[in-house]
N, C-alpha and C. Protein backbone atom coordinates (compact mmCIF):
# COMPACT_ATOMS: atom_id res chain seq x y z
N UNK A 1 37.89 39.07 -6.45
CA UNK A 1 38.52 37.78 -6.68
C UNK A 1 39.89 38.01 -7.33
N UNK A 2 40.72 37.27 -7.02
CA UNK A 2 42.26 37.19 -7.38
C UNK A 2 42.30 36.33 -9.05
N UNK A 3 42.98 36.50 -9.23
CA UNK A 3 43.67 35.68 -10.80
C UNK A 3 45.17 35.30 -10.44
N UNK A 4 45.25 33.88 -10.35
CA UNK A 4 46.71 33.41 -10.78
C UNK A 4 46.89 32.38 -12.04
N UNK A 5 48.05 33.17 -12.64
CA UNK A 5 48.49 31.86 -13.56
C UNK A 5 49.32 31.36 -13.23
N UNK A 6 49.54 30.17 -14.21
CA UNK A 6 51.29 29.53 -14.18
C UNK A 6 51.18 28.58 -15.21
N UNK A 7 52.66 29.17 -15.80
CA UNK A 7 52.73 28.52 -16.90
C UNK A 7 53.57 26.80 -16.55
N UNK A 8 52.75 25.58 -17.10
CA UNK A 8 53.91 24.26 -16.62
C UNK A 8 54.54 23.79 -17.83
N UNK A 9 55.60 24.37 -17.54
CA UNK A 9 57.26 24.05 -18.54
C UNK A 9 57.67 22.81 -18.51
N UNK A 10 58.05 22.13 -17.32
CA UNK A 10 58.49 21.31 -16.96
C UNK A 10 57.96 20.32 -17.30
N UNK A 11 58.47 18.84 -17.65
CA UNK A 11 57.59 17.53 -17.63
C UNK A 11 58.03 17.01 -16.29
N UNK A 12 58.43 17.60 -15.40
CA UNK A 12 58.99 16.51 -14.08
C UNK A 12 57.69 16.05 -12.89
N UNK A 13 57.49 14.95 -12.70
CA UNK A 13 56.71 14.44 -11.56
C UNK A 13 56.33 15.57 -10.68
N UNK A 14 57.62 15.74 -9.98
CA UNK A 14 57.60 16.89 -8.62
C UNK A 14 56.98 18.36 -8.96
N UNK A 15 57.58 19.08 -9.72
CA UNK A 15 57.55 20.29 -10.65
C UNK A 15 55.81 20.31 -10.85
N UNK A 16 55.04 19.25 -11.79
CA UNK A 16 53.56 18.98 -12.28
C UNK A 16 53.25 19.17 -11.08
N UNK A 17 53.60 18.35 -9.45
CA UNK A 17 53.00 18.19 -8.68
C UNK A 17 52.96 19.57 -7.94
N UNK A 18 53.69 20.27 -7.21
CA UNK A 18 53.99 21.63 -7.03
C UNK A 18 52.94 22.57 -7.39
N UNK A 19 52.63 22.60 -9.33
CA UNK A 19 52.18 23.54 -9.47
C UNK A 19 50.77 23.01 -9.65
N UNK A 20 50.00 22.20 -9.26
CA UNK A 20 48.34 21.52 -9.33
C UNK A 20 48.25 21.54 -7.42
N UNK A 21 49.36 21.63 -6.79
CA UNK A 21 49.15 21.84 -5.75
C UNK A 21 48.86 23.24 -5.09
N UNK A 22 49.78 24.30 -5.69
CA UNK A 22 50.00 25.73 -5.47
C UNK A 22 48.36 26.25 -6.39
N UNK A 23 47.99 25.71 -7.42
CA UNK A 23 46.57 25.59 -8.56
C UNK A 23 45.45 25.69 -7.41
N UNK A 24 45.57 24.04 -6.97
CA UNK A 24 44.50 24.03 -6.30
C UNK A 24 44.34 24.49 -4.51
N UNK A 25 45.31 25.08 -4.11
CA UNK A 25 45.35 25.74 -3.34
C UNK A 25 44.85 27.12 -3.36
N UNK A 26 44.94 27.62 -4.10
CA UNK A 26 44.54 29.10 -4.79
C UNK A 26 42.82 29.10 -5.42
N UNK A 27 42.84 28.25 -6.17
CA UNK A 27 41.52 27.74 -6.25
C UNK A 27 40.28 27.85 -5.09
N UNK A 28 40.69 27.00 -3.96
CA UNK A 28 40.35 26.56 -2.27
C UNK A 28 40.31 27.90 -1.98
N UNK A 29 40.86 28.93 -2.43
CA UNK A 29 40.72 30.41 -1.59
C UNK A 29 39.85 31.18 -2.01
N UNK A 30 39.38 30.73 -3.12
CA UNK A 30 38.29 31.52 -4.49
C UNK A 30 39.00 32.56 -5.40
N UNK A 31 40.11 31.88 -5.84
CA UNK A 31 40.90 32.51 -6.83
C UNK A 31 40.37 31.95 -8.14
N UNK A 32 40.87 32.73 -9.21
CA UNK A 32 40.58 32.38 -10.71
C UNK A 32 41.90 31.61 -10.96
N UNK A 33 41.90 30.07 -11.78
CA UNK A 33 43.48 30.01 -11.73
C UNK A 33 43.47 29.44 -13.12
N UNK A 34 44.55 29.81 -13.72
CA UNK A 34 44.90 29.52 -15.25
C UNK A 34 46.38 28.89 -15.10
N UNK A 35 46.17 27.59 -16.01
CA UNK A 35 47.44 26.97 -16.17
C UNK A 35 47.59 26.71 -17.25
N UNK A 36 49.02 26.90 -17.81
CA UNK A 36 49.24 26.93 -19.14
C UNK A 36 50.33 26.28 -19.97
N UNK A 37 50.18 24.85 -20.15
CA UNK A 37 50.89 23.81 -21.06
C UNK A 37 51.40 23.95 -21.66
N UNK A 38 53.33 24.03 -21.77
CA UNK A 38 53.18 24.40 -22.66
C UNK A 38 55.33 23.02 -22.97
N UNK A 39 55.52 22.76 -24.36
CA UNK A 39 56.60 21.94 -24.33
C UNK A 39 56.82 21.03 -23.71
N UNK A 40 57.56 20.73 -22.43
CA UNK A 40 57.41 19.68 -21.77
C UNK A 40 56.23 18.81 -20.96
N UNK A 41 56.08 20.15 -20.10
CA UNK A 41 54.51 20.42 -19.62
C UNK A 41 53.14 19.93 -20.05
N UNK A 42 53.54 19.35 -21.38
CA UNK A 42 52.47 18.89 -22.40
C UNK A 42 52.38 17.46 -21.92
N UNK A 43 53.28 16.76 -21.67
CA UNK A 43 53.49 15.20 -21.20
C UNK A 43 52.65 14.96 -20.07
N UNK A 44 52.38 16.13 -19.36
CA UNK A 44 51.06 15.70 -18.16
C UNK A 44 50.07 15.76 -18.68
N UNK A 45 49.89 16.37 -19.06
CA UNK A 45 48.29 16.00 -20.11
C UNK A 45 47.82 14.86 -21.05
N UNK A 46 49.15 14.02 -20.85
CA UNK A 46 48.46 13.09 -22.26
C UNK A 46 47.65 12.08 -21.41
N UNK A 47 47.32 11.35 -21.83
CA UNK A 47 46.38 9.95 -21.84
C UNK A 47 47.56 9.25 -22.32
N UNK A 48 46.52 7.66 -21.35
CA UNK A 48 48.32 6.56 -21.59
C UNK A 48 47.47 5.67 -23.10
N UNK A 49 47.90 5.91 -23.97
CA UNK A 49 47.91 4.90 -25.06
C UNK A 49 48.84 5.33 -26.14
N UNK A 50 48.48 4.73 -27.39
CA UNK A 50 49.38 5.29 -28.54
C UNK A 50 49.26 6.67 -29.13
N UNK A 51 50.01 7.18 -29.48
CA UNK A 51 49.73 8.20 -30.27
C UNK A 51 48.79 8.47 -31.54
N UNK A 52 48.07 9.40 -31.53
CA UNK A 52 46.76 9.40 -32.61
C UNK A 52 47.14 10.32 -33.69
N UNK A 53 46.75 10.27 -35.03
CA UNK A 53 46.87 11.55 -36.21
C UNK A 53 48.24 11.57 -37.12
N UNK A 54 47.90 12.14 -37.63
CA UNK A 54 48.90 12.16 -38.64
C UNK A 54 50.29 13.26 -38.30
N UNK A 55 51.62 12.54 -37.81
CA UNK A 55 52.60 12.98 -37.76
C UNK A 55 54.27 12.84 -38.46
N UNK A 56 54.63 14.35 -38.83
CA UNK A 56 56.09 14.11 -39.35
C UNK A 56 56.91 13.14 -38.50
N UNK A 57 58.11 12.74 -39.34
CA UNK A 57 58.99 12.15 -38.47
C UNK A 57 59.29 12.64 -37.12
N UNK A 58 59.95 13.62 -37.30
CA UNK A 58 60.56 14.52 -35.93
C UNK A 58 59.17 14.31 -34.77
N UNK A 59 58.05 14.42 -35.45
CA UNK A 59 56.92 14.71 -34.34
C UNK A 59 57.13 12.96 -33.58
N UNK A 60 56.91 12.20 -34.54
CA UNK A 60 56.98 11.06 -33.94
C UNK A 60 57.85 10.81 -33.13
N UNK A 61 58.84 11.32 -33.37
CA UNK A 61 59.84 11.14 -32.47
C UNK A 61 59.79 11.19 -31.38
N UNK A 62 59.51 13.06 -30.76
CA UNK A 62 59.14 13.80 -29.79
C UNK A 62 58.34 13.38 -29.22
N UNK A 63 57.38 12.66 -29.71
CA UNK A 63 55.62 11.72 -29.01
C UNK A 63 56.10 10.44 -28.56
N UNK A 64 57.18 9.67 -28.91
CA UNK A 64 57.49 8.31 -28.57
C UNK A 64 58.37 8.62 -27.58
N UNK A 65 59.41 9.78 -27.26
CA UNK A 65 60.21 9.97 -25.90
C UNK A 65 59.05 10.68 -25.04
N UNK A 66 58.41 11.04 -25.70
CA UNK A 66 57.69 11.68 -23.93
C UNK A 66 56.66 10.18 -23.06
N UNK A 67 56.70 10.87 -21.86
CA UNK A 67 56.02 9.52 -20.94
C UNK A 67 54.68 9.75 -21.49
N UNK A 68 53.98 9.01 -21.26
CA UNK A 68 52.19 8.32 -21.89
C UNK A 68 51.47 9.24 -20.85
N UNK A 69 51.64 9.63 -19.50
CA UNK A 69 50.94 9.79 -18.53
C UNK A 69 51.43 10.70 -17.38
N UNK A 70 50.76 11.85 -16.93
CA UNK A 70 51.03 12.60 -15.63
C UNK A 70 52.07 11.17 -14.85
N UNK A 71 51.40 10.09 -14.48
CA UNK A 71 52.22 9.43 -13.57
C UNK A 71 53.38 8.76 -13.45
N UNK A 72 53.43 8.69 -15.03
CA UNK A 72 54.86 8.52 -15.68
C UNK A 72 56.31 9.46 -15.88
N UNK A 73 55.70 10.63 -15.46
CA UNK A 73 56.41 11.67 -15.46
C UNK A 73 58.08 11.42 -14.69
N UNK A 74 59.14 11.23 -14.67
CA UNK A 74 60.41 11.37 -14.16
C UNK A 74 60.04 12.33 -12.72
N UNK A 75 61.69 12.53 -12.01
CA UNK A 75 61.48 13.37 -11.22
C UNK A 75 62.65 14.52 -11.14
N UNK A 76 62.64 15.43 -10.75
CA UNK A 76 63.54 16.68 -11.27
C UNK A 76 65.11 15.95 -10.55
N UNK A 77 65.29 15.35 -9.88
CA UNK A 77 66.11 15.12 -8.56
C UNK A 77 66.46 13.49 -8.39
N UNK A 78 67.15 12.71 -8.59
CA UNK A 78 67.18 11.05 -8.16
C UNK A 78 66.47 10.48 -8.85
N UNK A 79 66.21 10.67 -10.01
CA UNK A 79 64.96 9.71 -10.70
C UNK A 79 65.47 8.23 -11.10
N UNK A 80 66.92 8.23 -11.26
CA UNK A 80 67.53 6.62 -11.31
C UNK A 80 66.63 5.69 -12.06
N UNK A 81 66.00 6.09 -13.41
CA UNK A 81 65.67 5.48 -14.54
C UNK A 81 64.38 4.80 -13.95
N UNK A 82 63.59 5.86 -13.02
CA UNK A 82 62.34 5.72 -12.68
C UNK A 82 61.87 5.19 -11.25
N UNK A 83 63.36 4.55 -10.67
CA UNK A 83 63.16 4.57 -9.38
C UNK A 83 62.53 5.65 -7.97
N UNK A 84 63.37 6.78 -8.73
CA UNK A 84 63.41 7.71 -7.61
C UNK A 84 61.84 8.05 -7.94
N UNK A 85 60.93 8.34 -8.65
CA UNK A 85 59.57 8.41 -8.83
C UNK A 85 58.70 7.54 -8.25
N UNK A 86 59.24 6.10 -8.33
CA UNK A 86 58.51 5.12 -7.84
C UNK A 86 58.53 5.12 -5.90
N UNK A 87 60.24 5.43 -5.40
CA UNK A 87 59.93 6.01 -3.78
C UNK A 87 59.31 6.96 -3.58
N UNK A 88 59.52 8.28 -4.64
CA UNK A 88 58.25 9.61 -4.32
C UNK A 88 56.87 8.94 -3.85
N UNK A 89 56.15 8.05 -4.65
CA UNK A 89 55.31 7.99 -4.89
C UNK A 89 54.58 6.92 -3.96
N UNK A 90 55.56 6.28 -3.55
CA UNK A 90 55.40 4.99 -2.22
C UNK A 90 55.18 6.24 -1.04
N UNK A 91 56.47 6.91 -1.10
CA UNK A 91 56.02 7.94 0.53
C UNK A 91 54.67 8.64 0.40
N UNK A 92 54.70 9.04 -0.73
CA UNK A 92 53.16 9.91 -1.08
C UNK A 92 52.00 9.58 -0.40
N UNK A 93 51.79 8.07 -1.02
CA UNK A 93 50.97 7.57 -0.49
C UNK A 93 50.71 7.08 1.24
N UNK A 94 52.02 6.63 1.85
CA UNK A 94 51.83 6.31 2.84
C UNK A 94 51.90 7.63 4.10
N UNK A 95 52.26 9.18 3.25
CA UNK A 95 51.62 10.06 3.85
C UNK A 95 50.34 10.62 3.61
N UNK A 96 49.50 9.98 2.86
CA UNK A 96 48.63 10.55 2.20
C UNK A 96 47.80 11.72 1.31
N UNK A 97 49.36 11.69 0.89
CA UNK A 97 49.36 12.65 -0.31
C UNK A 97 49.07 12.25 -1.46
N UNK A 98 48.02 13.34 -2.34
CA UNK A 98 47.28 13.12 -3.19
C UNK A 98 48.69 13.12 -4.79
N UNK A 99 47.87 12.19 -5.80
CA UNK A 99 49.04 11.55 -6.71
C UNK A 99 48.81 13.01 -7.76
N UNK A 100 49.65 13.44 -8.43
CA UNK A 100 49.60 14.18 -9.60
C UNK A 100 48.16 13.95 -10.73
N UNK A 101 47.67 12.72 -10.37
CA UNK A 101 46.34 12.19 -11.49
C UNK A 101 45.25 13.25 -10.77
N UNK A 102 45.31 12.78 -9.56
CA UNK A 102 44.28 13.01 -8.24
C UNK A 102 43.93 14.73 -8.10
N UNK A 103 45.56 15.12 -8.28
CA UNK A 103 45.73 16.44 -8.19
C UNK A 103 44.95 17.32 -9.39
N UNK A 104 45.34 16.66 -10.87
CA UNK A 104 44.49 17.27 -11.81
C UNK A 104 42.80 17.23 -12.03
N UNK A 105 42.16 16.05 -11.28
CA UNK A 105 41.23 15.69 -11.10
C UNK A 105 40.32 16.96 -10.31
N UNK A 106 41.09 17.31 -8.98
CA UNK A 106 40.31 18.46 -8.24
C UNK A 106 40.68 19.43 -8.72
N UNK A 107 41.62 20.03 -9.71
CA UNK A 107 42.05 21.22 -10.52
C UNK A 107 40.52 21.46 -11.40
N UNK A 108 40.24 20.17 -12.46
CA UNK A 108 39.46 20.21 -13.09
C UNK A 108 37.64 20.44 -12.48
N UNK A 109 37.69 19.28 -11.07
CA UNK A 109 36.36 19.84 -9.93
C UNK A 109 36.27 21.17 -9.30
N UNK A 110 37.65 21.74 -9.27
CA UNK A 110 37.21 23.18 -8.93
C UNK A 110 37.44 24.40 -9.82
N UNK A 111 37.26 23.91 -11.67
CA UNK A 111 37.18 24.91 -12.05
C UNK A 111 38.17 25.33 -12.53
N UNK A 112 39.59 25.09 -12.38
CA UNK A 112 40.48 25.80 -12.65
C UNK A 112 40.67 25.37 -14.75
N UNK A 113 41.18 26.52 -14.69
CA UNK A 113 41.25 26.38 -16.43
C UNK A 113 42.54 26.00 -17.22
N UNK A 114 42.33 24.90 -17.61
CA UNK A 114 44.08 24.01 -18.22
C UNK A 114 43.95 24.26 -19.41
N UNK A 115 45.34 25.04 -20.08
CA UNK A 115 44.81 25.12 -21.72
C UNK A 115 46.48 24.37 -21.83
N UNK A 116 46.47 23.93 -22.97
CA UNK A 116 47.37 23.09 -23.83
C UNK A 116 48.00 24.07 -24.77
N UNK A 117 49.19 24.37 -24.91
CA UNK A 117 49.82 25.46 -25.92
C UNK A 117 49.69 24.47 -27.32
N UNK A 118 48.74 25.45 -28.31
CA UNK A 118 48.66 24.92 -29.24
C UNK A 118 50.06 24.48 -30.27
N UNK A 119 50.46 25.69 -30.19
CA UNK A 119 52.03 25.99 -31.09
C UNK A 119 53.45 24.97 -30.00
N UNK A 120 52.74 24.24 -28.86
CA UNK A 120 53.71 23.18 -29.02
C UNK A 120 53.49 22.05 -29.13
N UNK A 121 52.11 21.83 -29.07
CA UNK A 121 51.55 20.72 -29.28
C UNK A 121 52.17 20.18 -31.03
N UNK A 122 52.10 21.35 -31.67
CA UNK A 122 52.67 21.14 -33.17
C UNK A 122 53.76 20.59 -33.29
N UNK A 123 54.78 21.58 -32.32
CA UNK A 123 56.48 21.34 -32.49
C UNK A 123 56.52 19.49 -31.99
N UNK A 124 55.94 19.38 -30.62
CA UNK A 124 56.01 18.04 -29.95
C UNK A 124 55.85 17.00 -30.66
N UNK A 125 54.49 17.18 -31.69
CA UNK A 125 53.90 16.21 -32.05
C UNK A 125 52.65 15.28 -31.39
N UNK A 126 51.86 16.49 -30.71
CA UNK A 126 51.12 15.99 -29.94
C UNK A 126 49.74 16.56 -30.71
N UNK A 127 49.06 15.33 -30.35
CA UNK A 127 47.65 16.26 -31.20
C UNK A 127 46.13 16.05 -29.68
N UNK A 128 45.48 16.61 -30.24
CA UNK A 128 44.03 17.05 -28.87
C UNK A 128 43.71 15.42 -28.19
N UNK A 129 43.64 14.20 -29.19
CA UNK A 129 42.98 13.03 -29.13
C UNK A 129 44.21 12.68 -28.19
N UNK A 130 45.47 13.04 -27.84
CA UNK A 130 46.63 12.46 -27.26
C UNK A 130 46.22 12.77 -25.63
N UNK A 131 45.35 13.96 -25.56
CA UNK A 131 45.06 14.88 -24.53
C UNK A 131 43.59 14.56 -23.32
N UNK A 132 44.29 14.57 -22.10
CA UNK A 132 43.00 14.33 -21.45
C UNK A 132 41.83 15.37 -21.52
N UNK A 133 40.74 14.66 -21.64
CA UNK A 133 39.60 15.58 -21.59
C UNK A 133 38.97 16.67 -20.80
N UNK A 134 38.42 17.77 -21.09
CA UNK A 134 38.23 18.84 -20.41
C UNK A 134 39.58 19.81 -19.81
N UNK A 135 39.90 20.22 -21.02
CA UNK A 135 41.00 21.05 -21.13
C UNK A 135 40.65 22.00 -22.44
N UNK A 136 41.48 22.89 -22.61
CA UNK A 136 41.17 24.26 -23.69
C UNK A 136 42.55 24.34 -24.54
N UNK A 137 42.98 25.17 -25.66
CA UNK A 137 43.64 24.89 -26.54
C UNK A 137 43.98 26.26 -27.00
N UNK A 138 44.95 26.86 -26.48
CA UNK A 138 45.28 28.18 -27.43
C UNK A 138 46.96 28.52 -27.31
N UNK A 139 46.65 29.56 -28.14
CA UNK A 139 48.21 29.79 -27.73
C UNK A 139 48.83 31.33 -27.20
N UNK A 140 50.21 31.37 -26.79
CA UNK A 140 50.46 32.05 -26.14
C UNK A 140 49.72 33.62 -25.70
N UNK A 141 49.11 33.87 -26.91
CA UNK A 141 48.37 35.42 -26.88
C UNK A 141 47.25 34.98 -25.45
N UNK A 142 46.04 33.92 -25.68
CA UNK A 142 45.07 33.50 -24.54
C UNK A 142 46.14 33.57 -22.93
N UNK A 143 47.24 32.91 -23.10
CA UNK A 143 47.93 33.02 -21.34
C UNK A 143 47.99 34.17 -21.29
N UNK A 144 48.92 35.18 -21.97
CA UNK A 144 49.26 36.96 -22.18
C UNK A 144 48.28 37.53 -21.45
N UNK A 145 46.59 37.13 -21.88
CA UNK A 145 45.53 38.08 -21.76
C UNK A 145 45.26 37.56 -20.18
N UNK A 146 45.41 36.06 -20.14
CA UNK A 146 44.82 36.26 -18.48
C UNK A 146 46.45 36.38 -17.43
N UNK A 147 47.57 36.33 -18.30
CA UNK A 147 48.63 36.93 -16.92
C UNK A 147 48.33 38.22 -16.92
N UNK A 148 47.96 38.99 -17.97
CA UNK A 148 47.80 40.82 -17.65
C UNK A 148 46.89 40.64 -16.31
N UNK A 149 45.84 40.10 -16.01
CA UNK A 149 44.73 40.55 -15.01
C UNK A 149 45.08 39.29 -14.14
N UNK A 150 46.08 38.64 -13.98
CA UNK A 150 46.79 37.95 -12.63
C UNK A 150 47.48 38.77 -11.66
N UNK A 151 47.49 38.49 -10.69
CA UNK A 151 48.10 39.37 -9.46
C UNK A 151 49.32 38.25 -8.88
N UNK A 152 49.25 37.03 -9.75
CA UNK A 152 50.25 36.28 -9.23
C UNK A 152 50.88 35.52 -10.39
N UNK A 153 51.80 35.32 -11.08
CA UNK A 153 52.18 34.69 -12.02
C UNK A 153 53.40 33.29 -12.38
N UNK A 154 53.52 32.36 -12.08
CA UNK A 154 54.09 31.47 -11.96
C UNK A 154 54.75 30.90 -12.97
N UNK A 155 55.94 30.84 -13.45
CA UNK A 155 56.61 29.41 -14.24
C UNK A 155 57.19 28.41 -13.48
N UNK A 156 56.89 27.56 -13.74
CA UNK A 156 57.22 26.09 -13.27
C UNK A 156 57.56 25.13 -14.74
């Protein structure tokens, strides 16, 4: 069996979508796949409500500009203050392409392993309760150990 990681940097719509696509593609082949949250990247993981726990200013800050939700996410390219996300997401559908929610959904049905970088969850201001469920929590040393025994390694 193969091992791929990839680390998701990015908070962009397209970028999230890409790499839960390239995830669960690899997955579908009977690969091991590790994805790894980490700064921006953190904004797909949240859950849409308020922010939970006790945070510094700065954190608050960082938690009130990021979007609530994977589907809220911007797009790397034309995003025109949310437009250009909202046509992504019209064509998506009427090609029947699966949404970034949808996408993490079969990431999580087939296994694949989402960890949340702890050490930015700090800087961000994001805490676990902000975070969708069935996900893991470490930091950079846990990605280190499974990119050593990846044969494929990704930043996005």
């Amino acid at each position: 069996m193969a091992k791929k990681t990839i680390i998701v940097f990015s908070g962009e719509y397209d970028k999230v979508m890409a790499a839960f696509v390239i995830a669960n593609g690899a997955a579908a082949m009977d690969d091991e796949v590790t994805m790894f949250f980490t700064f921006w990247g953190l904004a797909a993981l949240r859950k849409p409500g308020n922010a939970a726990g006790r945070k510094t200013g700065l954190q608050k800050m960082f938690s009130a500009m990021l979007p609530k939700r994977a589907e809220k996410l911007g797009i790397s390219k034309f995003n025109f203050a949310g437009l250009g996300r909202f046509m992504m997401k019209k064509v998506m559908k009427a090609a029947n392409v699966m949404s970034v929610t949808d996408l993490m959904d079969t990431a999580r049905e087939q296994g694949i392993k989402i960890i949340a970088c702890t050490m930015s969850m700090d800087v961000m201001g994001i805490t676990r309760e902000e975070l969708i469920d069935g996900i893991e929590y470490a930091g950079v040393a846990t990605y280190l150990a499974e990119a050593d025994e990846g044969n494929v390694n990704l930043f996005i």
